[in-house]
PDB file of N, CA and C in Angstrom:
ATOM      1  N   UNK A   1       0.807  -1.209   0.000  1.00  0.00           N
ATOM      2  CA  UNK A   1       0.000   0.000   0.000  1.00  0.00           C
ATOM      3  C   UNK A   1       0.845   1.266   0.000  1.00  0.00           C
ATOM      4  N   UNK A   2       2.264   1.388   0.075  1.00  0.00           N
ATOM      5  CA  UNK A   2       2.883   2.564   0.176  1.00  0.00           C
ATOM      6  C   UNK A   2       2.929   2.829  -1.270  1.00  0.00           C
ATOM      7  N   UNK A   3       2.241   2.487  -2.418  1.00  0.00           N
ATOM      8  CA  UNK A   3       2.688   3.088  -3.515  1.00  0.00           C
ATOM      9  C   UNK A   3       1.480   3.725  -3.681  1.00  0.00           C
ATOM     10  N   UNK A   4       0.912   3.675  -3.112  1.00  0.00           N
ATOM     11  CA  UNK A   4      -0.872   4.700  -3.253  1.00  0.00           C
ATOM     12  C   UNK A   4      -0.702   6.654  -2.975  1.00  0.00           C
ATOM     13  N   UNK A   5      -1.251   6.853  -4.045  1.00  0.00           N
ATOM     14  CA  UNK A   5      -0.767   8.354  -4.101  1.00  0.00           C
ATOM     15  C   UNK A   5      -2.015   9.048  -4.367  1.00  0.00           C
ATOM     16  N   UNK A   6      -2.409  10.464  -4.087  1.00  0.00           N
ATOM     17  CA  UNK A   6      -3.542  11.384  -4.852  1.00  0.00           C
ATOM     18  C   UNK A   6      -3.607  12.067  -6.070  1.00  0.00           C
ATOM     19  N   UNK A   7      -4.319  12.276  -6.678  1.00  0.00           N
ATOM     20  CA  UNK A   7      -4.103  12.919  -7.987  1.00  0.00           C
ATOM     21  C   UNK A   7      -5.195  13.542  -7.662  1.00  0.00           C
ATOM     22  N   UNK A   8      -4.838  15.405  -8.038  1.00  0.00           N
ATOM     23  CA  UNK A   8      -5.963  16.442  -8.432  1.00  0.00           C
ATOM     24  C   UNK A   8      -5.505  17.045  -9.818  1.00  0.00           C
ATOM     25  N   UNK A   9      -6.554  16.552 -10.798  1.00  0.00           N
ATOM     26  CA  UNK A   9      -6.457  17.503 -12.054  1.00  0.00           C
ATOM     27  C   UNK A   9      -6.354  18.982 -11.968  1.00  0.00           C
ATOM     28  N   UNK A  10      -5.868  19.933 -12.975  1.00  0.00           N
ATOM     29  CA  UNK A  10      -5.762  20.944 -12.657  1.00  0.00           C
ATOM     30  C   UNK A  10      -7.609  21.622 -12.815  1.00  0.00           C
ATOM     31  N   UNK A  11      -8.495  20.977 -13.200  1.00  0.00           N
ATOM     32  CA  UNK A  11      -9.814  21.836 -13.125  1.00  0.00           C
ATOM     33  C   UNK A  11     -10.869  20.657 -12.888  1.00  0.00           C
ATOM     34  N   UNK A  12     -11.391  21.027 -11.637  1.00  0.00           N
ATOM     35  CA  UNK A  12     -12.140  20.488 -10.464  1.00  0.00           C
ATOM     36  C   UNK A  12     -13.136  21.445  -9.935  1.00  0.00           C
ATOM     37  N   UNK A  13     -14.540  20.731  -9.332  1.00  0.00           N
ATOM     38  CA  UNK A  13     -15.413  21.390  -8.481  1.00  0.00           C
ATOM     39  C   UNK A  13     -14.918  21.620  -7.456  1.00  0.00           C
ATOM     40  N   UNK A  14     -15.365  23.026  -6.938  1.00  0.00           N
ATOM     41  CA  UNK A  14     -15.442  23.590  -5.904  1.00  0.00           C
ATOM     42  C   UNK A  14     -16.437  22.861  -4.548  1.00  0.00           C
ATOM     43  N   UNK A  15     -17.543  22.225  -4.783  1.00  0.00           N
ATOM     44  CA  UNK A  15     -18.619  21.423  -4.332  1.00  0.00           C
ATOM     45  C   UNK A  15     -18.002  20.583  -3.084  1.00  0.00           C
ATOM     46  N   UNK A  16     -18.060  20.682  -1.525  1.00  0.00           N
ATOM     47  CA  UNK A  16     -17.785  20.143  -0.719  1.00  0.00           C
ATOM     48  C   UNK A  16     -18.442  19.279  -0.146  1.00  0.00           C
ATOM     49  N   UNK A  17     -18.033  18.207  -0.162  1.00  0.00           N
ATOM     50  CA  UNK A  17     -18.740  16.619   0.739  1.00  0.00           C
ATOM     51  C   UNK A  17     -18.036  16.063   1.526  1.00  0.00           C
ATOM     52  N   UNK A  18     -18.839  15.773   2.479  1.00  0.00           N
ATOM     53  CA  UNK A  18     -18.087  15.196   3.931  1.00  0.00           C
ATOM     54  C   UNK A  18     -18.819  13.848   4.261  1.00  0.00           C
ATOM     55  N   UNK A  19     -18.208  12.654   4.296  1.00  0.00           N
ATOM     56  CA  UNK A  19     -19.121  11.209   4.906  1.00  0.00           C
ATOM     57  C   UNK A  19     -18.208  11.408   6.083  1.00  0.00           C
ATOM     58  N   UNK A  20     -19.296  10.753   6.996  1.00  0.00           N
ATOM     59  CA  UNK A  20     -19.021  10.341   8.606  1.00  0.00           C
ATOM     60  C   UNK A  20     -20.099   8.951   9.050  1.00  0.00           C
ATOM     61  N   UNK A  21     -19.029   8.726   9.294  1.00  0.00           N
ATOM     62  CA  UNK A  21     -19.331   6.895  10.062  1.00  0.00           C
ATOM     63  C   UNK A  21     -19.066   7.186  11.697  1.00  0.00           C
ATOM     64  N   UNK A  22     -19.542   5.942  12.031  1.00  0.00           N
ATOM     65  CA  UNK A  22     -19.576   5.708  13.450  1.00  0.00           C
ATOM     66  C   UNK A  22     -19.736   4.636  13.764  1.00  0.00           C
ATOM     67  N   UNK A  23     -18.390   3.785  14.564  1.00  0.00           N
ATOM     68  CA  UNK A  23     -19.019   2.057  14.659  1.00  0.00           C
ATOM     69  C   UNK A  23     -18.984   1.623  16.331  1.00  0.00           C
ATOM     70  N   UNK A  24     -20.365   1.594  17.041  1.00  0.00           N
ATOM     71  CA  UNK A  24     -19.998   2.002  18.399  1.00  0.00           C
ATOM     72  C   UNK A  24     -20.291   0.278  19.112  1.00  0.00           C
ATOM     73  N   UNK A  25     -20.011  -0.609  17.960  1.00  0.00           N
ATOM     74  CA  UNK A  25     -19.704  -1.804  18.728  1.00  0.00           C
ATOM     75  C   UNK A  25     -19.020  -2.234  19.991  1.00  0.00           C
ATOM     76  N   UNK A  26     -17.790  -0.944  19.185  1.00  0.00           N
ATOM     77  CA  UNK A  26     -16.249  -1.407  20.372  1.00  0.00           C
ATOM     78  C   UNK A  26     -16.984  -0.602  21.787  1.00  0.00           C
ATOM     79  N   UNK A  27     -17.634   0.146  21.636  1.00  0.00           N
ATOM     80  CA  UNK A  27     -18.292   1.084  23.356  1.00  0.00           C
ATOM     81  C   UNK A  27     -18.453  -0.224  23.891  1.00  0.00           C
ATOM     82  N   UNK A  28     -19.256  -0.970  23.534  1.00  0.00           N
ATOM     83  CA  UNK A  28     -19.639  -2.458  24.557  1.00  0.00           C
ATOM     84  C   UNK A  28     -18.214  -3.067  25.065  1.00  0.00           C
ATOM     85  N   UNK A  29     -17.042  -2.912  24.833  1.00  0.00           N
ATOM     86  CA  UNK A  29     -15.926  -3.560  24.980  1.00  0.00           C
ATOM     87  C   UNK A  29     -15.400  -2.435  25.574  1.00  0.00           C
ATOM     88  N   UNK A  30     -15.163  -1.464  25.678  1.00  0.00           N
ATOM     89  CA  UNK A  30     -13.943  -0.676  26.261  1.00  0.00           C
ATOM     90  C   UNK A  30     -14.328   1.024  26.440  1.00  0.00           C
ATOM     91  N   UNK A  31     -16.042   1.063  26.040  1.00  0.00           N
ATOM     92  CA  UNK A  31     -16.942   2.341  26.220  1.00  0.00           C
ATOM     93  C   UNK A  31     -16.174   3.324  25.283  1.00  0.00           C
ATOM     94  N   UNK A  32     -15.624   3.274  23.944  1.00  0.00           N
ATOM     95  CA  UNK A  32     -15.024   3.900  22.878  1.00  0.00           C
ATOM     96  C   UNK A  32     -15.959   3.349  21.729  1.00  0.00           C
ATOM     97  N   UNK A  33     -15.625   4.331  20.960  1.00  0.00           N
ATOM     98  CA  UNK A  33     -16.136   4.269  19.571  1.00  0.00           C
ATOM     99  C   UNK A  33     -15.182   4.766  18.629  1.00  0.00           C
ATOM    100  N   UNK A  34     -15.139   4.089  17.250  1.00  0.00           N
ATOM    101  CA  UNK A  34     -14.180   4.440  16.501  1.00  0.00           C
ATOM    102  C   UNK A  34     -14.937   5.134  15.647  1.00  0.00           C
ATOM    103  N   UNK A  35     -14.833   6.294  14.715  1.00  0.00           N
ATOM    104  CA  UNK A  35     -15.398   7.275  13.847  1.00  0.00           C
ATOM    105  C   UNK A  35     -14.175   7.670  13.005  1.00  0.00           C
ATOM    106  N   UNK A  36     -14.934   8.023  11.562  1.00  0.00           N
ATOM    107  CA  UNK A  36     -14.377   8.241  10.394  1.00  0.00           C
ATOM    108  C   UNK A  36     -14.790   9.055   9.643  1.00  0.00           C
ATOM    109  N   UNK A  37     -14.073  10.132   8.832  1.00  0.00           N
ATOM    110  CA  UNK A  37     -14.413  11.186   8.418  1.00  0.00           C
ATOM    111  C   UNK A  37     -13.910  11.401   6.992  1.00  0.00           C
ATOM    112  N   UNK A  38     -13.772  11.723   5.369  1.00  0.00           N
ATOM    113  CA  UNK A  38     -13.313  11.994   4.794  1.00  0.00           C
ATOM    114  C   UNK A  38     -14.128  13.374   3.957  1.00  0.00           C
ATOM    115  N   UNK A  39     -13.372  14.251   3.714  1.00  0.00           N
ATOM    116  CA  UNK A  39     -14.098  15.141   2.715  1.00  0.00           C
ATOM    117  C   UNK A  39     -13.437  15.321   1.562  1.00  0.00           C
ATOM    118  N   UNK A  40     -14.277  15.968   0.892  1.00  0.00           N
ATOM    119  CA  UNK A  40     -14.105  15.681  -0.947  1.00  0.00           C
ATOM    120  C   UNK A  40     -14.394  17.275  -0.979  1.00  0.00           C
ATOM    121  N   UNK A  41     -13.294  17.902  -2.011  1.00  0.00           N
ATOM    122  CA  UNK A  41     -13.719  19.028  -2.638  1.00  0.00           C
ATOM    123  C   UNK A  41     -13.798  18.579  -4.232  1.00  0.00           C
ATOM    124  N   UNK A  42     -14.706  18.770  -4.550  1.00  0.00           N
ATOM    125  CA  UNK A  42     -15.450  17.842  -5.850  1.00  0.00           C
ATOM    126  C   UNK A  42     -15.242  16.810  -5.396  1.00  0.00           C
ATOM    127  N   UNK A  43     -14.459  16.425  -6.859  1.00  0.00           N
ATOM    128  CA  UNK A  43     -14.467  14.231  -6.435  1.00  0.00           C
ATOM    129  C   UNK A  43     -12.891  14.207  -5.843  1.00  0.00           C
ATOM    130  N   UNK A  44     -12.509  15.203  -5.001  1.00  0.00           N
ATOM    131  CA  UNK A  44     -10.873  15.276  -4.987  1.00  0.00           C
ATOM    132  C   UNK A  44     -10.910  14.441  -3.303  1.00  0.00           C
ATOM    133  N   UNK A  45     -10.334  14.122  -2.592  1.00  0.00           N
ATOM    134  CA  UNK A  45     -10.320  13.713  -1.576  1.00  0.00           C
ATOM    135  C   UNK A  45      -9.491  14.593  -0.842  1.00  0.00           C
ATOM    136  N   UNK A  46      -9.496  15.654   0.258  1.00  0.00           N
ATOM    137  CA  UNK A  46      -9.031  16.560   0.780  1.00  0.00           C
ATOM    138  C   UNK A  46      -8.245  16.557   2.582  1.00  0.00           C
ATOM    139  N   UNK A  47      -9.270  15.682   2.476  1.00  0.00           N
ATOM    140  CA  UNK A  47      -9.111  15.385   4.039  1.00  0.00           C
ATOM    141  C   UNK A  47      -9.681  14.483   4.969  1.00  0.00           C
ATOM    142  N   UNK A  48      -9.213  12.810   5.788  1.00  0.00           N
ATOM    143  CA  UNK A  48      -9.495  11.836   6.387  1.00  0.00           C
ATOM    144  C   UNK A  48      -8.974  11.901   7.516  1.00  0.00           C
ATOM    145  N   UNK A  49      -9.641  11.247   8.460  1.00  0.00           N
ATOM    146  CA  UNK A  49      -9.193  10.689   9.804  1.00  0.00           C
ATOM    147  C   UNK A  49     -10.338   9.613  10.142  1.00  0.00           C
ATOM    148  N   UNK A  50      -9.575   8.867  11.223  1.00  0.00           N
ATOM    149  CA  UNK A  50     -10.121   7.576  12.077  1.00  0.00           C
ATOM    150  C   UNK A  50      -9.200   7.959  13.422  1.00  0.00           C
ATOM    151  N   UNK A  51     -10.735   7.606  14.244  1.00  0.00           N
ATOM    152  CA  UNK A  51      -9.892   7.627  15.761  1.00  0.00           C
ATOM    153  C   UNK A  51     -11.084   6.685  16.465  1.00  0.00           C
ATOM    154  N   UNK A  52     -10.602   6.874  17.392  1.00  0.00           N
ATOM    155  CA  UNK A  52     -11.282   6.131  18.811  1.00  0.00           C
ATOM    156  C   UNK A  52     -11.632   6.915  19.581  1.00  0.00           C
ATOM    157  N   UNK A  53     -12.810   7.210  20.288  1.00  0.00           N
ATOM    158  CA  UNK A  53     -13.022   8.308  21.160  1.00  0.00           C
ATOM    159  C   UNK A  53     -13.766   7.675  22.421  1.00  0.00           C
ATOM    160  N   UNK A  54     -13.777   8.644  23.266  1.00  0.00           N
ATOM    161  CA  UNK A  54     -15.067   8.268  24.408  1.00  0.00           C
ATOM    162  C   UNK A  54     -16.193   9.480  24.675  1.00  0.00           C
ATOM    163  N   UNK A  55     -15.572  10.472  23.351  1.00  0.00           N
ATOM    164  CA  UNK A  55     -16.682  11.934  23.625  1.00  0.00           C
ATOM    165  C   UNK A  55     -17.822  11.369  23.785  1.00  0.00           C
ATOM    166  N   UNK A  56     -19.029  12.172  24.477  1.00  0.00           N
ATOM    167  CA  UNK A  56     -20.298  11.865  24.884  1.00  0.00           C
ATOM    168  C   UNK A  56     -20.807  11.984  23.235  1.00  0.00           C
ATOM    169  N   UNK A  57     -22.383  11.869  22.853  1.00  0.00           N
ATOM    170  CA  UNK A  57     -22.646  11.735  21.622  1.00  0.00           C
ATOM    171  C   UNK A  57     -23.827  13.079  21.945  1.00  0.00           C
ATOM    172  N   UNK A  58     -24.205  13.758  23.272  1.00  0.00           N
ATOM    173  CA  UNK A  58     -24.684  14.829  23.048  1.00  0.00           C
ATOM    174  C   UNK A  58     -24.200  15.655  22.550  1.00  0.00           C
ATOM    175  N   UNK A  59     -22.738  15.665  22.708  1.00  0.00           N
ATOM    176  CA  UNK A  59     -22.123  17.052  22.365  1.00  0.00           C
ATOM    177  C   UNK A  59     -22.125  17.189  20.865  1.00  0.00           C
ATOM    178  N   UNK A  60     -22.342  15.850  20.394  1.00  0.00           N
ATOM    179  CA  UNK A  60     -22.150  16.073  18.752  1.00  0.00           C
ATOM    180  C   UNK A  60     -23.349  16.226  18.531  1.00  0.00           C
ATOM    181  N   UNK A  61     -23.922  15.294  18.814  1.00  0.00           N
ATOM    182  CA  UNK A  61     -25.957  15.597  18.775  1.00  0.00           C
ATOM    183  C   UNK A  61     -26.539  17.436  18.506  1.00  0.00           C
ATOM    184  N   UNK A  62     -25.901  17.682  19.454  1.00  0.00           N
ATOM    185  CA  UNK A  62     -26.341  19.160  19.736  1.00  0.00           C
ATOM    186  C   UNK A  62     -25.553  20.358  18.620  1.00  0.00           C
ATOM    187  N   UNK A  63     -24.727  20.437  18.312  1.00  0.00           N
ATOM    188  CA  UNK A  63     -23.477  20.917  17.037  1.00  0.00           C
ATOM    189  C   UNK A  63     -23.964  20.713  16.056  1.00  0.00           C
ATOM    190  N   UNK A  64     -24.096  19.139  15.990  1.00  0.00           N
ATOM    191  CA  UNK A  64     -25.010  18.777  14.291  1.00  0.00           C
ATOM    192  C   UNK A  64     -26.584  19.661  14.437  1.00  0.00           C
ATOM    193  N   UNK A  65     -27.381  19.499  15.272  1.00  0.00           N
ATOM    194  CA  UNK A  65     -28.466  19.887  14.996  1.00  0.00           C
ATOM    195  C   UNK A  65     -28.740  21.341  15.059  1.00  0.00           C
ATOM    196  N   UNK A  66     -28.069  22.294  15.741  1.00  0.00           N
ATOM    197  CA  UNK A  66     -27.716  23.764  15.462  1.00  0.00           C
ATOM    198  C   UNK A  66     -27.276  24.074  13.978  1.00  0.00           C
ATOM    199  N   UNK A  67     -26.256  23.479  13.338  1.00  0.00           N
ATOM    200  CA  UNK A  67     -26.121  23.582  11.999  1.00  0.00           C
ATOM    201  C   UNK A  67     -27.291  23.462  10.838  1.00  0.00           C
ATOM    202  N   UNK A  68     -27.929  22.387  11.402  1.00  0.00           N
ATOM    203  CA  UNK A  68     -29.273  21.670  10.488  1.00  0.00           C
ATOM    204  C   UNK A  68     -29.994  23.151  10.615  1.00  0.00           C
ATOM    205  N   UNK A  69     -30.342  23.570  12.076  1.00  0.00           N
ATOM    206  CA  UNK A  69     -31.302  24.183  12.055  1.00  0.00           C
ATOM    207  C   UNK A  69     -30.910  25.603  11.397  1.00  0.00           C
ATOM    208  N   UNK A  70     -29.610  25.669  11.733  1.00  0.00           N
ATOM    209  CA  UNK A  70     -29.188  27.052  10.634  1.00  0.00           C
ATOM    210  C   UNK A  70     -29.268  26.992   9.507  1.00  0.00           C
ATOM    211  N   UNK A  71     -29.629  25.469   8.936  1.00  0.00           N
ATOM    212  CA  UNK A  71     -29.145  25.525   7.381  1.00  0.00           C
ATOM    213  C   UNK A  71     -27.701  25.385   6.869  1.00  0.00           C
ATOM    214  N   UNK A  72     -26.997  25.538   7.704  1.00  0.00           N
ATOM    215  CA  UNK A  72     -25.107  25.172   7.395  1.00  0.00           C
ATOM    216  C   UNK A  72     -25.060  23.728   6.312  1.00  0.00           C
ATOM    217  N   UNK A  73     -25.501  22.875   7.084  1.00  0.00           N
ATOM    218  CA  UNK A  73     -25.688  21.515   6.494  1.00  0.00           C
ATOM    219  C   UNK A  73     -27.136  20.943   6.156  1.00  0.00           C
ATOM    220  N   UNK A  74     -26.448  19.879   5.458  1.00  0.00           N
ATOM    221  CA  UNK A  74     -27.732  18.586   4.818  1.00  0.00           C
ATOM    222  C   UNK A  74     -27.637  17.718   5.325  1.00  0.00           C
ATOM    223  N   UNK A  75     -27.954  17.032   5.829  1.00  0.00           N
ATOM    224  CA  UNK A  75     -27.949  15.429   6.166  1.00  0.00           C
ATOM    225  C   UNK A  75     -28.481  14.649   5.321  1.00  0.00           C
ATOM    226  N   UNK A  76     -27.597  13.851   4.685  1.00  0.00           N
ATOM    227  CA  UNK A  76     -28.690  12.849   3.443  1.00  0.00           C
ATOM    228  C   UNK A  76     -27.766  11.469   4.045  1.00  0.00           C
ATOM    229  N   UNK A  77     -28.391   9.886   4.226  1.00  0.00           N
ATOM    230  CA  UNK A  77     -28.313   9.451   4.589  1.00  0.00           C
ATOM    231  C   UNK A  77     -27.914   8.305   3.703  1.00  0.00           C
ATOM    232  N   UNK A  78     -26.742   7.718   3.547  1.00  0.00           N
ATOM    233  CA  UNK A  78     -25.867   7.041   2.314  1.00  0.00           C
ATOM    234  C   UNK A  78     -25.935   5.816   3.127  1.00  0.00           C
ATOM    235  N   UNK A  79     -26.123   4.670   2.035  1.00  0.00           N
ATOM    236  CA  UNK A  79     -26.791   3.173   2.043  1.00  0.00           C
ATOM    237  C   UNK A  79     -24.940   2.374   2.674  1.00  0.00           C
ATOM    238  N   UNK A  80     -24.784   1.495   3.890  1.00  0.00           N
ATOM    239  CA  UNK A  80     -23.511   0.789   3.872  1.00  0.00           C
ATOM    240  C   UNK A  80     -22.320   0.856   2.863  1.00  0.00           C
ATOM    241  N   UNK A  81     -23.489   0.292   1.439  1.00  0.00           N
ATOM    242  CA  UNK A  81     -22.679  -0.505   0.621  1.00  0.00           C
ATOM    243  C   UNK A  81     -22.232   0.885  -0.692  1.00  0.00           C
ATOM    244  N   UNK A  82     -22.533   2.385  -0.065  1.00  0.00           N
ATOM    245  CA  UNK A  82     -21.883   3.403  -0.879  1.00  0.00           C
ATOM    246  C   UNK A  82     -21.389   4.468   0.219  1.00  0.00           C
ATOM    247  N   UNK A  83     -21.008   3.590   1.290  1.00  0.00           N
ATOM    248  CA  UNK A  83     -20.706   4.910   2.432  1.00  0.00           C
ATOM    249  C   UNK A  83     -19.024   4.612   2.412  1.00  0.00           C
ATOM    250  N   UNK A  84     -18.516   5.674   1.793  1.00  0.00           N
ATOM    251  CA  UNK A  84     -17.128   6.072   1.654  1.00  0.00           C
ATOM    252  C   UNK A  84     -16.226   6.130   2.760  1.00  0.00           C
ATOM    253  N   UNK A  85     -16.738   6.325   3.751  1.00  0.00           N
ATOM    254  CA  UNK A  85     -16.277   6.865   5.402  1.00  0.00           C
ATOM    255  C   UNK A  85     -15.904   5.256   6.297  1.00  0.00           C
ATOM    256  N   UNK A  86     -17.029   4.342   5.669  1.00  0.00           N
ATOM    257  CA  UNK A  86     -16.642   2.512   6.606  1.00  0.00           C
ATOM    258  C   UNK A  86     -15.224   2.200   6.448  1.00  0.00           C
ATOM    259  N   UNK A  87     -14.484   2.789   4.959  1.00  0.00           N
ATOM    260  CA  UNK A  87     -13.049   2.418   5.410  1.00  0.00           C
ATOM    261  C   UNK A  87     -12.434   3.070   6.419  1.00  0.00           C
ATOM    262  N   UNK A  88     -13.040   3.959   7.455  1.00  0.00           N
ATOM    263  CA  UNK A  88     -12.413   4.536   8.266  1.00  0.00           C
ATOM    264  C   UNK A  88     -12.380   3.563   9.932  1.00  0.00           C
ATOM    265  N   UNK A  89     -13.654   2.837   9.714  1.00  0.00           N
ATOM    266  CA  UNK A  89     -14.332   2.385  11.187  1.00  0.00           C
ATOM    267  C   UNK A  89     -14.820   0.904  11.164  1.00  0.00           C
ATOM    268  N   UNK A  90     -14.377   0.227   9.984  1.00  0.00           N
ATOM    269  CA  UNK A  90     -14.451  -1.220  10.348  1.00  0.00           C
ATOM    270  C   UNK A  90     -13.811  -2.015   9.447  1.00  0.00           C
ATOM    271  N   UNK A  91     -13.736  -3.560   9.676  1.00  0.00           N
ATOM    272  CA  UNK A  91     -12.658  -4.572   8.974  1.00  0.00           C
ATOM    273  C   UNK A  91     -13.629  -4.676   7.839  1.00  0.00           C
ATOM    274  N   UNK A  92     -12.996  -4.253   6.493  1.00  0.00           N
ATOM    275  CA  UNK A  92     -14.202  -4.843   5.250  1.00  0.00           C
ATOM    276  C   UNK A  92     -13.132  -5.736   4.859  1.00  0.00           C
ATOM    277  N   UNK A  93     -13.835  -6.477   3.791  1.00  0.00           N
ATOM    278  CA  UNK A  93     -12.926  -7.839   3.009  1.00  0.00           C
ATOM    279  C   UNK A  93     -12.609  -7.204   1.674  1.00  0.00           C
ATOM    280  N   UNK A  94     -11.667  -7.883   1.060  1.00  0.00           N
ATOM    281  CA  UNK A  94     -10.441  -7.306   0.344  1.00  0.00           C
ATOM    282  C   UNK A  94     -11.401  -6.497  -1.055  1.00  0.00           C
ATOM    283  N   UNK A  95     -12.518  -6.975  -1.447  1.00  0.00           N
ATOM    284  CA  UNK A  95     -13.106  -6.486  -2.537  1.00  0.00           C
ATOM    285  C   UNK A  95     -13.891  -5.131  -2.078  1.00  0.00           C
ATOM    286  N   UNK A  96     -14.542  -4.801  -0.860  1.00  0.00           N
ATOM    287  CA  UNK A  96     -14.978  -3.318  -0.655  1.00  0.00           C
ATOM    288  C   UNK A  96     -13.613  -2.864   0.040  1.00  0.00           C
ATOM    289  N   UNK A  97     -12.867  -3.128   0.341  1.00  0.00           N
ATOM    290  CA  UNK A  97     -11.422  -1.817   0.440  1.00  0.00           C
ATOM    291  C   UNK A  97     -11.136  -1.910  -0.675  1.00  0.00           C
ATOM    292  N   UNK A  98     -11.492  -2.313  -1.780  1.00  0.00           N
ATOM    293  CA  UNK A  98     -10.739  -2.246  -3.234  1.00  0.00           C
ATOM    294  C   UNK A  98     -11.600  -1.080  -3.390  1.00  0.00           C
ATOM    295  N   UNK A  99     -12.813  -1.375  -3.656  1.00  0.00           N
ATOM    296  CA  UNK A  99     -13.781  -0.289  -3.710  1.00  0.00           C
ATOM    297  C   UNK A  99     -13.601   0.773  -3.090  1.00  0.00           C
ATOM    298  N   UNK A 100     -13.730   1.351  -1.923  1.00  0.00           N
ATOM    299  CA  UNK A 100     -13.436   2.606  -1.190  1.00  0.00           C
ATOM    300  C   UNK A 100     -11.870   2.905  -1.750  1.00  0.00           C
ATOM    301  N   UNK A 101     -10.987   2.368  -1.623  1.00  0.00           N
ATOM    302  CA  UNK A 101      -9.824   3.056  -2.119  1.00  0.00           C
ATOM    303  C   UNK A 101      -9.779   3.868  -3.389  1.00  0.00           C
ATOM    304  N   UNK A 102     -10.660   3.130  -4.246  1.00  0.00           N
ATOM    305  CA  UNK A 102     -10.803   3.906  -5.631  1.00  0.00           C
ATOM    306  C   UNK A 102     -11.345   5.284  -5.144  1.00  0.00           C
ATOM    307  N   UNK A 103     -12.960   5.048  -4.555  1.00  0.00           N
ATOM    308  CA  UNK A 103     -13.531   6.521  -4.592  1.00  0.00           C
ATOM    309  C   UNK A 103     -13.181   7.432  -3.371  1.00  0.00           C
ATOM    310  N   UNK A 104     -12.016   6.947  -2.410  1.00  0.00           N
ATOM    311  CA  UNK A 104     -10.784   7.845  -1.955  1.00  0.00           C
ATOM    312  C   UNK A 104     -10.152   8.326  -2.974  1.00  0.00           C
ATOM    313  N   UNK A 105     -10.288   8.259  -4.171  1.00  0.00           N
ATOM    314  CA  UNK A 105      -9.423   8.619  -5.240  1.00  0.00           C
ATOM    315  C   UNK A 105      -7.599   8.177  -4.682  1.00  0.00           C
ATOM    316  N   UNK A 106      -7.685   7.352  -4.536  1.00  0.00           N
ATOM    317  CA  UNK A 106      -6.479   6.340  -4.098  1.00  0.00           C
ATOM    318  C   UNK A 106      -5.445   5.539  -5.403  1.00  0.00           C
ATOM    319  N   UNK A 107      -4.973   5.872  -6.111  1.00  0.00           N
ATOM    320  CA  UNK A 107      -4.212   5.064  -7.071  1.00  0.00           C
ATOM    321  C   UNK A 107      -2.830   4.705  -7.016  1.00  0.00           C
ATOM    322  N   UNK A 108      -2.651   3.379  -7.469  1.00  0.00           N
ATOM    323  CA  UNK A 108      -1.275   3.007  -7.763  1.00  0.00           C
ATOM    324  C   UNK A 108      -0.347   3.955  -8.109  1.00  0.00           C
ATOM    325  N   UNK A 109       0.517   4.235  -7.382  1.00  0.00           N
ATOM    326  CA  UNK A 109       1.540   5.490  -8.660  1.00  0.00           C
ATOM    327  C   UNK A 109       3.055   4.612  -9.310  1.00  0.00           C
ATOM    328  N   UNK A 110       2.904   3.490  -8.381  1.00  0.00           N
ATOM    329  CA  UNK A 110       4.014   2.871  -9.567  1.00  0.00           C
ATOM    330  C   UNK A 110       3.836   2.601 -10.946  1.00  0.00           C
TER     331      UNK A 110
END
């Protein structure tokens, strides 16, 4: 996997998208949750993380829904098997990390 590199063409959308996962299995084991984040400026991939946390889920509860209610954000609600963000927060098998790596815009550069 160290030969995986990004590519941004020189003319791209401006259009910002953010997926976020949340897999709070592990809370039953050790009261953590692992969460995953990537955003896309167009189809470019800009920015990821995965962590483990024990933040409470009001505090996000309450942040997200101030935004909603401002209108800042959308919430549209993306099906497992097209949610970009699961490579952040759980073990998939070798054919959907094939998948998410692509639309990480993830390529071979050797």
């Amino acid at each position: 996997m160290s030969t995986l590199g990004l590519w941004y063409p020189q003319e791209f959308s401006f259009d910002l998208h953010t997926y976020s996962d949340a897999n709070f299995d592990g809370y039953k084991v050790d009261s953590k949750n692992t969460s995953g984040t990537c955003q896309f400026l167009g189809n470019m991939l800009i920015s990821w993380f995965s962590k483990k946390q024990t933040k409470h889920i009001n505090i996000i509860y309450h942040f997200i829904r101030n935004h909603i209610e401002k209108r800042d954000v959308v919430l549209m609600f993306v099906p497992t098997q097209d949610h970009t963000a699961d490579i952040f927060t759980k073990p998939l098998d070798e054919q959907m990390f094939s998948i998410l790596i692509r639309k990480l815009g993830l390529f071979d550069i050797d």
